[in-house]
Protein backbone atom coordinates (compact mmCIF):
# COMPACT_ATOMS: atom_id res chain seq x y z
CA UNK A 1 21.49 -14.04 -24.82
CA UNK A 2 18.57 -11.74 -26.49
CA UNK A 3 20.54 -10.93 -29.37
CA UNK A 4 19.32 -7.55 -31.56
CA UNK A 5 16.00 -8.45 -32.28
CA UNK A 6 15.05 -6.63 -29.31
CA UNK A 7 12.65 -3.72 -30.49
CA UNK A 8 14.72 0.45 -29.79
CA UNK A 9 11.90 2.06 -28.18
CA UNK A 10 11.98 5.31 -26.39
CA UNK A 11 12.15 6.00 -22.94
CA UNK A 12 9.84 9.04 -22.06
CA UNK A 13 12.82 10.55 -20.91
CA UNK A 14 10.91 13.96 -20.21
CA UNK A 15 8.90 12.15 -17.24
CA UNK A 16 11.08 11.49 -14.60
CA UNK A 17 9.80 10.88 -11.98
CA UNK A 18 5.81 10.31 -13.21
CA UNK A 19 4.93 6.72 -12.62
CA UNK A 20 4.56 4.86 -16.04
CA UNK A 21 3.52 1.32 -16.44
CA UNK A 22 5.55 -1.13 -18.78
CA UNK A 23 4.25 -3.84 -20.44
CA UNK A 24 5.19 -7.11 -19.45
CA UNK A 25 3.57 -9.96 -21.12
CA UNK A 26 3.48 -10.04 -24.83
CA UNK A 27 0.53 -8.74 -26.34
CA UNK A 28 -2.25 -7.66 -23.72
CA UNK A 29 -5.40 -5.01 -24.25
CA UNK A 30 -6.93 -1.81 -22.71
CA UNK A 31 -10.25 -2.45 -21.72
CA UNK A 32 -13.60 0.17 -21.78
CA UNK A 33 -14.02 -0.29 -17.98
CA UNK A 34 -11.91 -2.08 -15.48
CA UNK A 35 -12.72 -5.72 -16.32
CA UNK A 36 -12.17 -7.83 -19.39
CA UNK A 37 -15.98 -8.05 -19.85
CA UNK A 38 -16.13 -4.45 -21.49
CA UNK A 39 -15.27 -3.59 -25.30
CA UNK A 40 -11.42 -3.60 -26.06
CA UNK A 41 -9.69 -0.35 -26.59
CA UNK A 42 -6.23 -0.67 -27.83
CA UNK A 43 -3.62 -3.25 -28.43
CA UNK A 44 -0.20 -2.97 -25.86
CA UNK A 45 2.76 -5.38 -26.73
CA UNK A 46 6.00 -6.14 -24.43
CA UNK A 47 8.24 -3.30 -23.31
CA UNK A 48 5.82 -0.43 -24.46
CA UNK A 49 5.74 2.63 -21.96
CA UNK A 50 2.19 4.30 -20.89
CA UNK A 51 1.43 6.90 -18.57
CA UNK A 52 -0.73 5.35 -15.54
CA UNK A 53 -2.92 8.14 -14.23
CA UNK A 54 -4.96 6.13 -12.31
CA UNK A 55 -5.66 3.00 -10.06
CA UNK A 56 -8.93 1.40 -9.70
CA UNK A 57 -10.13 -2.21 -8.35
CA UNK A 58 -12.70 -4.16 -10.71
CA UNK A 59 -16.22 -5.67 -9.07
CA UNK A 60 -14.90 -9.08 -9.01
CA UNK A 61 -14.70 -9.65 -5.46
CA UNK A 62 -13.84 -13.22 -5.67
CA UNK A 63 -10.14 -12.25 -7.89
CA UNK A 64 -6.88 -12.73 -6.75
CA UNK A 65 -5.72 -9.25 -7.95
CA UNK A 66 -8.67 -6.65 -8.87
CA UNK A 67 -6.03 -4.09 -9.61
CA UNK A 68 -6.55 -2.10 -12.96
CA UNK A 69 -4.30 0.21 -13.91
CA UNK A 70 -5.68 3.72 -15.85
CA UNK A 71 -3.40 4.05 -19.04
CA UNK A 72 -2.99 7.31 -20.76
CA UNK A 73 -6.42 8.74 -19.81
CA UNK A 74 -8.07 6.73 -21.50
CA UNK A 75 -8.94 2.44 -20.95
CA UNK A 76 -7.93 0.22 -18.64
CA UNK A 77 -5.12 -2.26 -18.45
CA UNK A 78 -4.96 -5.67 -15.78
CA UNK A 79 -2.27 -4.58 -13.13
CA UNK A 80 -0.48 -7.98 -13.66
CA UNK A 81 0.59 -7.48 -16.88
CA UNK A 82 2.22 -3.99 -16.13
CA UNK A 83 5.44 -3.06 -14.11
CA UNK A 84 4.83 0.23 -12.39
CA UNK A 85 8.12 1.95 -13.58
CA UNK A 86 9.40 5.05 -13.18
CA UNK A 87 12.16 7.42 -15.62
CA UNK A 88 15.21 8.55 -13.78
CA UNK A 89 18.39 9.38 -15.02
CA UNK A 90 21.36 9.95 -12.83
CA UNK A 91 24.75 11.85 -13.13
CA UNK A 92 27.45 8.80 -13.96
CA UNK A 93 30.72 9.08 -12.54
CA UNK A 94 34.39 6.99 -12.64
CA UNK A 95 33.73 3.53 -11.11
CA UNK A 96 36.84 2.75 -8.59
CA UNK A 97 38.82 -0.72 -8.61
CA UNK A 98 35.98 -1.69 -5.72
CA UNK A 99 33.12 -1.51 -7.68
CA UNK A 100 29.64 -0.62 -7.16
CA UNK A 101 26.35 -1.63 -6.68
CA UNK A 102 23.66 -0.23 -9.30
CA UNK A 103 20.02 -0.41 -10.08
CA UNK A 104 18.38 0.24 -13.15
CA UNK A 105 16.12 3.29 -12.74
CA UNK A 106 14.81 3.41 -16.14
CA UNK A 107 12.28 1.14 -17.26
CA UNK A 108 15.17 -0.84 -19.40
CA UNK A 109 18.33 -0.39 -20.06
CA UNK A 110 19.82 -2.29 -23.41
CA UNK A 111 22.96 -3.61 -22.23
CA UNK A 112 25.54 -3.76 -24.99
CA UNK A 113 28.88 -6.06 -25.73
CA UNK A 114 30.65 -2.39 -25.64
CA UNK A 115 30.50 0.90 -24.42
CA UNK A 116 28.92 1.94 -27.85
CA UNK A 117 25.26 2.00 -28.77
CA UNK A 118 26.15 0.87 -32.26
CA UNK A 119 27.36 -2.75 -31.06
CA UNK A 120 25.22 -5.58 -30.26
CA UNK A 121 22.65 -5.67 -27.57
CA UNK A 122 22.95 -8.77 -25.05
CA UNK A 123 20.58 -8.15 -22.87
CA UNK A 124 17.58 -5.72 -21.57
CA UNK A 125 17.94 -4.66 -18.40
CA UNK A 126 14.53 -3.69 -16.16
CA UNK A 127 13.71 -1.01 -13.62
CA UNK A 128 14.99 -1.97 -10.44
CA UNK A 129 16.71 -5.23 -11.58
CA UNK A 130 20.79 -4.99 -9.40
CA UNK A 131 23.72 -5.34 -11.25
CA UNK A 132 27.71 -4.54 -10.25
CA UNK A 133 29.22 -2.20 -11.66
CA UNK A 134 32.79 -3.26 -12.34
CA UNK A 135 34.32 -0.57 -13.95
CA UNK A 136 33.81 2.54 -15.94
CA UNK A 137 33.73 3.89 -19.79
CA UNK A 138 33.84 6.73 -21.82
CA UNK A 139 32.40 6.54 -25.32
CA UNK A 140 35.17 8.62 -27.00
CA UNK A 141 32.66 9.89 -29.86
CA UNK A 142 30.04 11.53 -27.42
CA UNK A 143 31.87 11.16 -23.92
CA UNK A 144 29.40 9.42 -22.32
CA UNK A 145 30.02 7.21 -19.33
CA UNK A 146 29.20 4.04 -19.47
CA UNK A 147 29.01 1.41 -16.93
CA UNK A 148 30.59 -2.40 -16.82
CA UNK A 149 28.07 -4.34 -15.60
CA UNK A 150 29.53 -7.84 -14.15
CA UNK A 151 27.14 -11.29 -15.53
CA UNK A 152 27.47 -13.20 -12.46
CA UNK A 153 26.37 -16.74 -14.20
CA UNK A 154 28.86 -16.40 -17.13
CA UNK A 155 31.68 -14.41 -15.68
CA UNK A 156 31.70 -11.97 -18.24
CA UNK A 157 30.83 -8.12 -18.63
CA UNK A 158 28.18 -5.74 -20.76
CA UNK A 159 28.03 -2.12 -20.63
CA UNK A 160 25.07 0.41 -20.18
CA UNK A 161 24.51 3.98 -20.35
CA UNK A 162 25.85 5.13 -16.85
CA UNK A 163 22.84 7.50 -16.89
CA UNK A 164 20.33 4.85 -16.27
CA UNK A 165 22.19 3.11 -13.66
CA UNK A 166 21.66 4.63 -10.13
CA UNK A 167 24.34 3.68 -7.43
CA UNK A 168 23.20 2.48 -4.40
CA UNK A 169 24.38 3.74 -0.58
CA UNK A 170 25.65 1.69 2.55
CA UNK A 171 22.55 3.40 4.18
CA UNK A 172 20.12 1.91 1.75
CA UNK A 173 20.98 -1.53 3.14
CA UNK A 174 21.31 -0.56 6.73
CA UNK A 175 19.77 -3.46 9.22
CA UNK A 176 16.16 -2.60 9.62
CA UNK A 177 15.17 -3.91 13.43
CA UNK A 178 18.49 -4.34 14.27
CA UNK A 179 17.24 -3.77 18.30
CA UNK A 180 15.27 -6.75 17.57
CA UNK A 181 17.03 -10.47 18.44
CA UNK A 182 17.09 -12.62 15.33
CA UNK A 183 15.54 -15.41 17.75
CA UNK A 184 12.33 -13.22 17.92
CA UNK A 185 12.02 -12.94 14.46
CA UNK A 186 10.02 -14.29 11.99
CA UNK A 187 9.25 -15.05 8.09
CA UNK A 188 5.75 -17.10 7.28
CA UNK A 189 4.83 -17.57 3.87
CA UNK A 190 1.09 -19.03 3.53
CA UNK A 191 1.05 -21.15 0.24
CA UNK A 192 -2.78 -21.01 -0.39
CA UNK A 193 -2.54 -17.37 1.04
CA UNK A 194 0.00 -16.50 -1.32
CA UNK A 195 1.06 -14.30 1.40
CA UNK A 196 4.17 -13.59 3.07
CA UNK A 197 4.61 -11.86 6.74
CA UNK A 198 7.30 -11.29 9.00
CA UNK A 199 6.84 -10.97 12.70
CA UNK A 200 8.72 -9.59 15.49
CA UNK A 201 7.77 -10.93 18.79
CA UNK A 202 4.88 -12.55 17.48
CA UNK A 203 3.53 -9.16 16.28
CA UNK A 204 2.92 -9.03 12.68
CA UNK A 205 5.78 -5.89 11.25
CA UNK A 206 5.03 -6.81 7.30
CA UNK A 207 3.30 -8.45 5.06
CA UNK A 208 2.95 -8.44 0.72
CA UNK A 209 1.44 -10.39 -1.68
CA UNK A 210 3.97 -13.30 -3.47
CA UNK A 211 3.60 -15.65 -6.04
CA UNK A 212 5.42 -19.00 -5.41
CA UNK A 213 5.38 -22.26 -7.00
CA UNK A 214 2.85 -22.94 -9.86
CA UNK A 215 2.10 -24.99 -12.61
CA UNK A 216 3.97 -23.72 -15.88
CA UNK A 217 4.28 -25.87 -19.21
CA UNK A 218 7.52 -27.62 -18.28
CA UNK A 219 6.43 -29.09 -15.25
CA UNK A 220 4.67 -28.58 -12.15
CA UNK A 221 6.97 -26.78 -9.60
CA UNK A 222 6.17 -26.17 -5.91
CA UNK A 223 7.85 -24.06 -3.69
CA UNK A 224 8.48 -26.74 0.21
CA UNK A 225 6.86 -26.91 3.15
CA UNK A 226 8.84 -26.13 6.31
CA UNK A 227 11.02 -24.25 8.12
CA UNK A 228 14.85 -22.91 7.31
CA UNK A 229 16.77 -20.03 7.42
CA UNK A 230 17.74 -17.51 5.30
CA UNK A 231 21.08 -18.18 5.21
CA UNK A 232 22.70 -17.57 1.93
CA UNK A 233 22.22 -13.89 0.41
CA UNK A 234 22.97 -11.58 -3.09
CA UNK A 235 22.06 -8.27 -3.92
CA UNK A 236 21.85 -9.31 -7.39
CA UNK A 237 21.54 -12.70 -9.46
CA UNK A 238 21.87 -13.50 -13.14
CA UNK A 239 19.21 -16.69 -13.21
CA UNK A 240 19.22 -18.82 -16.05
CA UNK A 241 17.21 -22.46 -16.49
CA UNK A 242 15.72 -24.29 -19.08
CA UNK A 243 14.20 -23.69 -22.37
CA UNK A 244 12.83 -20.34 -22.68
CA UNK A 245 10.59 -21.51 -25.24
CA UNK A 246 8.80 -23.95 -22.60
CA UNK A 247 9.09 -21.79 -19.48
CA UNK A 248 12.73 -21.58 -19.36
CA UNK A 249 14.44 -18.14 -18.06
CA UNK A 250 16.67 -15.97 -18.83
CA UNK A 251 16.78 -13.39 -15.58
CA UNK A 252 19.74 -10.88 -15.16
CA UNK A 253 20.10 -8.74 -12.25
CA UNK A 254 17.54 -10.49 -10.53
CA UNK A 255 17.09 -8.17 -6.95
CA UNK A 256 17.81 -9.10 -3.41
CA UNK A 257 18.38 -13.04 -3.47
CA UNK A 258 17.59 -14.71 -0.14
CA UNK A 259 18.06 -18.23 -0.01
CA UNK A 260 16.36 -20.60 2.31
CA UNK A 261 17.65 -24.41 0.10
CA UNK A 262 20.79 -25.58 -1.21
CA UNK A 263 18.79 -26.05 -4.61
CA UNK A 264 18.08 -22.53 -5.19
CA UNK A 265 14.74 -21.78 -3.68
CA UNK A 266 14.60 -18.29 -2.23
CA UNK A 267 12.99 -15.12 -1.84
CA UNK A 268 14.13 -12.57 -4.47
CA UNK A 269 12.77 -9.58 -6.27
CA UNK A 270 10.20 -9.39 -9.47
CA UNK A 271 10.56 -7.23 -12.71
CA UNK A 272 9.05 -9.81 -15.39
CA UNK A 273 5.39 -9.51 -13.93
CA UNK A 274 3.35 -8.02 -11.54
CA UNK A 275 1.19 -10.62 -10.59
CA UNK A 276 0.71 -11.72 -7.06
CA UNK A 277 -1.40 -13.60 -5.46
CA UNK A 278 -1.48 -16.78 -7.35
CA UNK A 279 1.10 -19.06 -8.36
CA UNK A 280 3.32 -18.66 -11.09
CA UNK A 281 7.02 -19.05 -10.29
CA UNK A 282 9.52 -22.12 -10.72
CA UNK A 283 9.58 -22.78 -6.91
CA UNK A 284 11.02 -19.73 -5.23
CA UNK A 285 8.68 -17.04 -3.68
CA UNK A 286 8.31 -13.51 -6.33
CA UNK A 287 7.88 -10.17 -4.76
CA UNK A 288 7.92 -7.12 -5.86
CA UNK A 289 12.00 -5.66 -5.63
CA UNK A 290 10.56 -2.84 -2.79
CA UNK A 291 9.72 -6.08 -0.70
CA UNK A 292 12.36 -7.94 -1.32
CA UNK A 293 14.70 -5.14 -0.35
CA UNK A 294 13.02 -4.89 3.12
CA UNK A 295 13.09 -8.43 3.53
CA UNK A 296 17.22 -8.67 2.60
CA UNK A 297 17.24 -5.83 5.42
CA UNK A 298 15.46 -7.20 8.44
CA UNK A 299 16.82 -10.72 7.95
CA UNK A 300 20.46 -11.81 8.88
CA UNK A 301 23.13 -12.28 7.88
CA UNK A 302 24.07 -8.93 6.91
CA UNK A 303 25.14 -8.41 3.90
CA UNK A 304 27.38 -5.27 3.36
CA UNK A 305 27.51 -3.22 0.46
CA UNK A 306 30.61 -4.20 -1.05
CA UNK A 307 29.69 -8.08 -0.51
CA UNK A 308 28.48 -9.84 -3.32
CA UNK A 309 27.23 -12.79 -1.09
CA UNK A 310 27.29 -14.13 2.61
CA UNK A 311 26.83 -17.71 3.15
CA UNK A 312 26.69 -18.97 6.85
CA UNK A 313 25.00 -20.87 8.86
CA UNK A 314 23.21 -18.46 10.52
CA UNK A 315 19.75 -16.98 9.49
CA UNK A 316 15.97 -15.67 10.14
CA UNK A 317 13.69 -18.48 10.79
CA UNK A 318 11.55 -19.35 8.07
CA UNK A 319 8.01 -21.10 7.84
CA UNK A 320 6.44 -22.43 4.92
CA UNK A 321 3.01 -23.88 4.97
CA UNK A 322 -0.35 -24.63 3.09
């Protein structure tokens, strides 16, 4: 649990839909020109909002990522330390006894132990991190809604402005290739690559950038070699391990969970950095949430909207090498 140390900073809310960047790592700098080798500019810390106005690549053709993000008109910030975010707010509305499915489509949400924004924050919730929606509010001193968001790990609930929680559609997670037999698909992830591709018929459909298994300062973790399925899936996962003073996490609402081992390894959606193509994670293989949303779609099982998980026995093939 964060606690309320957690800094109240504003949300831009006057630029919906411009793309902003948030700062994820704790304390990182705008640079003169697109590379680290020019004169600092200004100091950006964790959870700060900028406008990006601009993407460039630095000359470093031997980097992993060359991405540099344009902040504010004015310096340049590495594209691995920045979520690209956007501001929308959405029109809340009564939550029936089924639930719903929400993502965050604000660059965070504080999540709060009730329906109040006096009582004490529990967690931050980030753009495009899942979450159900249990149930419904109304703060009887302004009459906002508010939404009851369900902690899968602990079994408990938290509450966040309504407005920043957008509720997903059964068409959003409609089968993409569904004409295509599961037996002639297929999911490689290349290891030194740091690439992941899926293939229908041998003809490569899709392929991003991940970040699997690295060495952090607990331990050296490495995401297997081999094939499996992807035979266990969530929308959404509260992931928790560990000291989060050496490495540890502390992950709600982490997107589109595909799991390929019993011990937790899977595929599953990124909002705590933005930093593929190297290794980083504790064994499972980071993508950005708009990958792993296409990935939970073209692999089976099918998971449909009111499921919170399908486990089988059946899956998309799976090959992990070096």
């Amino acid at each position: 649990m964060l606690g309320a140390a957690l800094p109240r900073l504003s949300l831009l809310e006057d630029n919906a839909g411009v793309i902003q960047g948030r700062i994820v790592d704790s304390l990182i700098w705008s640079y003169q020109e697109p590379n680290r080798k020019s004169g600092r500019k200004k100091a950006y810390w964790r959870d700060l909002i900028v406008p990006i106005t601009n993407t460039t690549v630095d000359d470093d053709e031997s980097a992993y990522n060359r991405v540099w993000y344009q902040v504010e008109n004015d310096g340049y910030v590495y594209s691995g330390s920045v979520q690209p975010v956007k501001t929308i707010l959405n029109e809340p509305r009564a939550i029936s006894l089924a639930g719903a499915l929400g993502e965050v489509s604000v660059p965070f949400a504080d999540a709060h132990l009730e329906a109040d924004a006096a009582s004490e924050v529990v967690y931050r919730l980030y753009y495009e991190s899942t979450h159900w929606v249990t149930a419904s509010a109304i703060n009887p001193i302004d009459g906002q809604i508010w939404y009851a968001l369900l902690d899968d790990k602990f079994n408990r609930q938290y509450y966040a402005p309504g407005k920043y929680i957008r509720l997903l559609s059964e068409g959003e997670l409609a089968p993409l290739s569904s004409d295509v037999p599961n037996a002639e698909k297929l999911v490689k992830v290349n290891l030194n690559g740091q690439l992941m591709m899926a293939y229908e018929r041998s003809r490569l459909v899709y392929a991003t950038r991940v970040s699997t298994g690295g060495r952090l300062r607990s331990g050296t973790y490495t995401t297997p070699v081999g094939e499996y399925l992807t035979y266990h899936k969530r929308p959404t996962r509260h992931m928790a391990a560990g000291d989060l003073a050496a490495s540890g996490f502390d992950l709600p609402g982490v997107p589109w969970v595909i799991y390929i081992k019993e011990n937790g390894i899977s595929f599953h959606g990124t909002y705590w950095h933005n930093d593929y193509g190297r290794p980083r994670s504790h064994g499972c293989i980071n993508m950005t949430a708009q990958a792993a949303k296409w990935l939970y779609r073209w692999t089976i099982p099918t998971v449909s909207l009111e499921k919170e998980l399908i486990y089988g026995r059946v899956g998309t093939r799976v090959e992990i090498e070096v």
